[in-house]
N, C-alpha and C. Protein backbone atom coordinates (compact mmCIF):
# COMPACT_ATOMS: atom_id res chain seq x y z
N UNK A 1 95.93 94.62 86.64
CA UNK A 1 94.89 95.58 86.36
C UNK A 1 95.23 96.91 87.03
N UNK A 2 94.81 97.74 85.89
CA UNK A 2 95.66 99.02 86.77
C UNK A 2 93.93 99.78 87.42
N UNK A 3 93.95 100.04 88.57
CA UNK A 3 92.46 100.48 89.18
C UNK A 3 92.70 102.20 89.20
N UNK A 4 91.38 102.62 89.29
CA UNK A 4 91.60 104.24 89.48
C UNK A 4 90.75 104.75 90.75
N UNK A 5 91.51 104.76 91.83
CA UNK A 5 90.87 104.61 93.28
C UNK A 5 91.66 105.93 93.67
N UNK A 6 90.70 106.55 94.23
CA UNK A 6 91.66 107.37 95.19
C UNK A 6 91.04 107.35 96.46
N UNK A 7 92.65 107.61 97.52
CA UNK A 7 92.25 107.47 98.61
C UNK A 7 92.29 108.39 99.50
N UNK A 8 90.83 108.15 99.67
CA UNK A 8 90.27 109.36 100.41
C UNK A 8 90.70 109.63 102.27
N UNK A 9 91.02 110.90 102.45
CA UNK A 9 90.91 111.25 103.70
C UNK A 9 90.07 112.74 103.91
N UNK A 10 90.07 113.14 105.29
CA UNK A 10 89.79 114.50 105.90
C UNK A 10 89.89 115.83 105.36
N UNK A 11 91.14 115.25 104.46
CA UNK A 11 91.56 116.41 103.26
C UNK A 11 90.91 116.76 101.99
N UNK A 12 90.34 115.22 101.77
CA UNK A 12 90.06 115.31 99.98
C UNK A 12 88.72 115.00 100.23
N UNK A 13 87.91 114.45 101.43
CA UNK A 13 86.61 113.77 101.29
C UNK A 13 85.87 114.62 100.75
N UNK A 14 85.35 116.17 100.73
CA UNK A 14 84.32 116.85 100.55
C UNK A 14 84.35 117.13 99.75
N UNK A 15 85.63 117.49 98.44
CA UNK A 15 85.65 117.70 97.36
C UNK A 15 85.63 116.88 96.67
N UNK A 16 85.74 115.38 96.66
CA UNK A 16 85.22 114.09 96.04
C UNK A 16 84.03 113.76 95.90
N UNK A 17 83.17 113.86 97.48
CA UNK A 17 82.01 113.37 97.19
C UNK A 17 80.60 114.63 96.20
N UNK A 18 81.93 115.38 96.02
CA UNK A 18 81.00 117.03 95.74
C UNK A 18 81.10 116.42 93.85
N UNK A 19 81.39 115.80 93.47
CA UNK A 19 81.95 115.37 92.03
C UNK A 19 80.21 114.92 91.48
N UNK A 20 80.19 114.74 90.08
CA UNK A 20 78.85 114.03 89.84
C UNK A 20 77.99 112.87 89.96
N UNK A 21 79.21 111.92 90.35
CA UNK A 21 78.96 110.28 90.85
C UNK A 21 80.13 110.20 91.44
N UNK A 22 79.80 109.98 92.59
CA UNK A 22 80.94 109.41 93.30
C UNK A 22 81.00 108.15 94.19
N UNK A 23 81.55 106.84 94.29
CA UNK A 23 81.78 105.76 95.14
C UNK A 23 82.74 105.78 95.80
N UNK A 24 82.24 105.38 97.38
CA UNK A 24 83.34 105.42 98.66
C UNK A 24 82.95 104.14 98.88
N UNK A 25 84.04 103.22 99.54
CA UNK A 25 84.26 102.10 100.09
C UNK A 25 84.56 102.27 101.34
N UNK A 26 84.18 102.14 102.36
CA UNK A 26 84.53 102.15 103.53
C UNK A 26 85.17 100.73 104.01
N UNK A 27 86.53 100.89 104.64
CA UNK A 27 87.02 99.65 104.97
C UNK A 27 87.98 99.53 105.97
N UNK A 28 88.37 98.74 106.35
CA UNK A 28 89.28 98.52 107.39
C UNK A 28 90.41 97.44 107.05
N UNK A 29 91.79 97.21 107.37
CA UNK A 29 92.71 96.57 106.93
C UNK A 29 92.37 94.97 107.56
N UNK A 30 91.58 95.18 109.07
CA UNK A 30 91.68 93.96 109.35
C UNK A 30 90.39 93.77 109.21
N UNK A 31 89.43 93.84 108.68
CA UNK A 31 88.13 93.17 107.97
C UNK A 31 88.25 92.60 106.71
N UNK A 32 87.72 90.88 106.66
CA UNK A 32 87.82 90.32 106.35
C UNK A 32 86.62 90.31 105.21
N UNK A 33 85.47 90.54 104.85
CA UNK A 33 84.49 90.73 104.08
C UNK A 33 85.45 92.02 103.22
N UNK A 34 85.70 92.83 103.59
CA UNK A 34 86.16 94.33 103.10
C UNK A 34 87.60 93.95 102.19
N UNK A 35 88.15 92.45 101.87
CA UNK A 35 89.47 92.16 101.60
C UNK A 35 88.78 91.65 100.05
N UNK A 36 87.29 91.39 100.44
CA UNK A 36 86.76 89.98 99.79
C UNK A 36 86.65 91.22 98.52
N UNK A 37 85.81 91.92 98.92
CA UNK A 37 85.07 93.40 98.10
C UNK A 37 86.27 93.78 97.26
N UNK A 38 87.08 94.12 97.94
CA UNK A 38 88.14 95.12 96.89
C UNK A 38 88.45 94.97 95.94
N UNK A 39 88.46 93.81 95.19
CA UNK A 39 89.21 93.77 94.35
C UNK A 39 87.88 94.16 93.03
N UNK A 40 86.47 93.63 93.33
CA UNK A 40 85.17 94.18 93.31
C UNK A 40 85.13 95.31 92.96
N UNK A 41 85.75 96.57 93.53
CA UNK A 41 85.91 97.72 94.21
C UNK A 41 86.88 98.24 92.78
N UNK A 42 88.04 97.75 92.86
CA UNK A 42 88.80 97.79 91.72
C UNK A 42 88.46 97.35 90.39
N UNK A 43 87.53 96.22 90.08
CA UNK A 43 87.11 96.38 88.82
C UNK A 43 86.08 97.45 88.79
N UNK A 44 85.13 97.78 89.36
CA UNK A 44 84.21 98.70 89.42
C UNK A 44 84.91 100.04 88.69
N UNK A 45 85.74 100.58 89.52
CA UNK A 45 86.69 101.42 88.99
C UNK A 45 87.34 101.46 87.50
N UNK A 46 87.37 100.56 87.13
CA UNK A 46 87.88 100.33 86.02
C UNK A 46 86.55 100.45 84.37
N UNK A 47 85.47 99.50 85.22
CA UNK A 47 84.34 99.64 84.31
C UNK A 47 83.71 101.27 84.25
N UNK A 48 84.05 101.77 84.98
CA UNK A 48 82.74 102.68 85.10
C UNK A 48 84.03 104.38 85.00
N UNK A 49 85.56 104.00 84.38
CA UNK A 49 86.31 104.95 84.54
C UNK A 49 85.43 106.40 83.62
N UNK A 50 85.57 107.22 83.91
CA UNK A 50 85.09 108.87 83.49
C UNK A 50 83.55 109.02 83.63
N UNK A 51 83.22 107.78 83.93
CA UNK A 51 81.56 108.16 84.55
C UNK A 51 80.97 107.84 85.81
N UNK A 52 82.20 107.50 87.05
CA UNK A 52 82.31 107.42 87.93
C UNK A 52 83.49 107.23 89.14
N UNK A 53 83.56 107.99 89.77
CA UNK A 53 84.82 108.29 90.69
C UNK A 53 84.67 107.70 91.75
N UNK A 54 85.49 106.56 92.13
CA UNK A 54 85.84 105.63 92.86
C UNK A 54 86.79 105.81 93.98
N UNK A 55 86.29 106.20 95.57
CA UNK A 55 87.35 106.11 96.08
C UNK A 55 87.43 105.29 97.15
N UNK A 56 88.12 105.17 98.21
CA UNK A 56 88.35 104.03 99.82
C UNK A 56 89.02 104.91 100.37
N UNK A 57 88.16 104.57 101.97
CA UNK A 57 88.49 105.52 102.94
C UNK A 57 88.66 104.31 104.13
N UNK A 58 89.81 104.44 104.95
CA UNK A 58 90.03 103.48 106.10
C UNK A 58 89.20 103.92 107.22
N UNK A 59 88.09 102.97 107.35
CA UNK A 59 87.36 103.74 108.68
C UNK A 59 88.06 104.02 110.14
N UNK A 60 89.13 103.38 110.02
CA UNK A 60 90.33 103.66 111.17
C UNK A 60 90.79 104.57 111.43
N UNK A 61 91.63 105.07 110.53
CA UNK A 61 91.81 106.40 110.04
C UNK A 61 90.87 107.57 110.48
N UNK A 62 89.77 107.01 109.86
CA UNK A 62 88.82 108.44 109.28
C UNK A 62 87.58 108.00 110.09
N UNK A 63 87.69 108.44 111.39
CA UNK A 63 86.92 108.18 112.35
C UNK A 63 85.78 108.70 112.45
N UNK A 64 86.24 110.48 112.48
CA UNK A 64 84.90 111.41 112.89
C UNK A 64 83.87 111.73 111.42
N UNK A 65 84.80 111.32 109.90
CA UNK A 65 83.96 111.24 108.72
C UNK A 65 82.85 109.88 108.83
N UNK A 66 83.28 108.68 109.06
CA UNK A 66 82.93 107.77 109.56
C UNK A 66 81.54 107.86 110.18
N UNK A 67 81.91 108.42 111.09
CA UNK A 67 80.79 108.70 112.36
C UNK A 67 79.61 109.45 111.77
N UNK A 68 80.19 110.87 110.94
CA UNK A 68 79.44 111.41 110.50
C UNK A 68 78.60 111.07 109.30
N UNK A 69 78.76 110.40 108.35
CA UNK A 69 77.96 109.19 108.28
C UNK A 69 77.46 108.42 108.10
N UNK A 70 77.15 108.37 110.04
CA UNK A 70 76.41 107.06 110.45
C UNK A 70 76.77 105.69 109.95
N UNK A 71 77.90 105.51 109.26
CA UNK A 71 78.80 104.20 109.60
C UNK A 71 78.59 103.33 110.44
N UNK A 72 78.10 101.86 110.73
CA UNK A 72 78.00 100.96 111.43
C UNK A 72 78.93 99.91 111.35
N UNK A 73 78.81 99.42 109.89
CA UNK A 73 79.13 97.97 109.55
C UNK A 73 80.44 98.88 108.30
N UNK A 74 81.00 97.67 108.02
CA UNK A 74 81.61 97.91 106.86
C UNK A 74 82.30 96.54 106.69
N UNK A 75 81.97 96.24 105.60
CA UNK A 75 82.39 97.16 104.23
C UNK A 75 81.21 98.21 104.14
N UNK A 76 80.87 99.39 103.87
CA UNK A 76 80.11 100.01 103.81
C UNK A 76 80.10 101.04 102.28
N UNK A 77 79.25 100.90 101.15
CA UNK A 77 79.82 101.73 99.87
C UNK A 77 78.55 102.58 99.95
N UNK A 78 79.28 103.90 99.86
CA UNK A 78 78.07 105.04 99.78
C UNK A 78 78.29 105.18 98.54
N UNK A 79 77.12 105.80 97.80
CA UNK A 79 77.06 106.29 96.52
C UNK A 79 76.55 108.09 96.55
N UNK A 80 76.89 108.93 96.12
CA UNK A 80 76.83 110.36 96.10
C UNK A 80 76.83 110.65 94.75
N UNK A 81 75.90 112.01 95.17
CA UNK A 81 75.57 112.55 93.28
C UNK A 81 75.48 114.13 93.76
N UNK A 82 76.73 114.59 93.48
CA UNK A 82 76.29 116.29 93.66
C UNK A 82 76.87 116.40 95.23
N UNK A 83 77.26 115.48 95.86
CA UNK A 83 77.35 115.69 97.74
C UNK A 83 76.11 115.00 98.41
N UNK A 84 75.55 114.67 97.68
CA UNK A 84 74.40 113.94 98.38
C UNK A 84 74.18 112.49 98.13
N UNK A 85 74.14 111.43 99.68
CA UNK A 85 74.02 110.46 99.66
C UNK A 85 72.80 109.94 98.54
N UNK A 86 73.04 109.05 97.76
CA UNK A 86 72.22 108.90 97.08
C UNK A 86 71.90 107.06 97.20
N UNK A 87 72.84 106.37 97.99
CA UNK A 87 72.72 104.51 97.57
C UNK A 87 73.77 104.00 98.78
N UNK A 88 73.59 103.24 99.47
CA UNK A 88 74.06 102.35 100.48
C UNK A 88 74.04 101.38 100.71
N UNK A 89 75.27 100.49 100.32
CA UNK A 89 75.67 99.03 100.72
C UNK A 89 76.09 98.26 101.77
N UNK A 90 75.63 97.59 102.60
CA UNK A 90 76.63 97.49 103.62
C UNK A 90 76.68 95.65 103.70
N UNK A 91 77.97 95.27 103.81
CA UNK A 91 78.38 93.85 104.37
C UNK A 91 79.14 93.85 102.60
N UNK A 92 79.22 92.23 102.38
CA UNK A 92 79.88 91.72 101.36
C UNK A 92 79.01 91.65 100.19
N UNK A 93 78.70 92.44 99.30
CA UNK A 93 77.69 92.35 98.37
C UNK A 93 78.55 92.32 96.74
N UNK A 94 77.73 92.00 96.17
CA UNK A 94 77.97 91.30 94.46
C UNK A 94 78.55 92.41 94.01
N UNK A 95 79.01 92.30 92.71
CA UNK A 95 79.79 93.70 91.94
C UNK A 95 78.22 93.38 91.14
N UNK A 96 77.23 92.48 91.19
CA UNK A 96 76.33 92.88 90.52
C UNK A 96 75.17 94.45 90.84
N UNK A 97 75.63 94.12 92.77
CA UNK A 97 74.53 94.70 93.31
C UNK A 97 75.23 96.32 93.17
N UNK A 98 76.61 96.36 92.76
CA UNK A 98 77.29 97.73 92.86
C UNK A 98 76.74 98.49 91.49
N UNK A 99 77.13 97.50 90.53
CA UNK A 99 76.80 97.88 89.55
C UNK A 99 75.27 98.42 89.14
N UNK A 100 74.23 97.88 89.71
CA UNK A 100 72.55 98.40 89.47
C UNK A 100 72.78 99.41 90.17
N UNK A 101 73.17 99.68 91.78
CA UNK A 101 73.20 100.81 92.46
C UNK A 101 73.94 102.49 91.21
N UNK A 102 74.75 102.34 90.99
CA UNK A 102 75.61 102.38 89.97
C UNK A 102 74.64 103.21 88.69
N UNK A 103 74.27 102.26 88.01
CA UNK A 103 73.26 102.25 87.01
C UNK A 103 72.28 103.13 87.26
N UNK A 104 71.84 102.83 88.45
CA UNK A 104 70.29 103.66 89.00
C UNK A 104 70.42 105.17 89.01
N UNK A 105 71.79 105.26 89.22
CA UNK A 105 72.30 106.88 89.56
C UNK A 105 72.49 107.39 88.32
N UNK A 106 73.23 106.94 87.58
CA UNK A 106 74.20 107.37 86.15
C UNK A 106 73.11 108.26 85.72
């Protein structure tokens, strides 16, 4: 399956989440819930290609975006519309529950 993810850093975050729908995955290499998601993550991407922009950001990495925010847990998927938080997932949740979040926005 070919996915359409981009991966976000410090560089690209503000002009991504500035897009009309946008999904971030927050994750970490050694979290184990966040291994479970991805592939989740990647069909998502795939269903929802040109009416929603899909990206993953390593909370390792991307510490002080992270922080800013307010990041706790992760897997963590923000949803943004315009730059503004609009939907928040956090732990191991369904591609059902992505998808209504998803839906609610469109």
């Amino acid at each position: 399956m070919i996915a359409y993810i981009t991966d976000l850093n410090s560089e690209n975050f503000e002009t991504f989440i500035n897009k009309e729908l946008s999904l971030v995955d927050i994750y970490a290499t050694w979290c184990g819930p966040c291994k479970m998601i991805a592939p989740i993550i990647d069909q998502v991407s795939v269903d929802f290609q040109g009416k929603v922009s899909v990206g993953k950001m390593d909370a390792d990495q991307n510490r002080d975006i992270v922080m800013n925010l307010s990041v706790r847990n992760i897997p963590t998927i923000l949803l943004f519309k315009n730059g503004e938080e609009v939907g928040r997932l956090v732990g191991g949740v369904s591609k059902d529950k992505i998808v209504e979040l998803i839906n609610e926005n469109l």
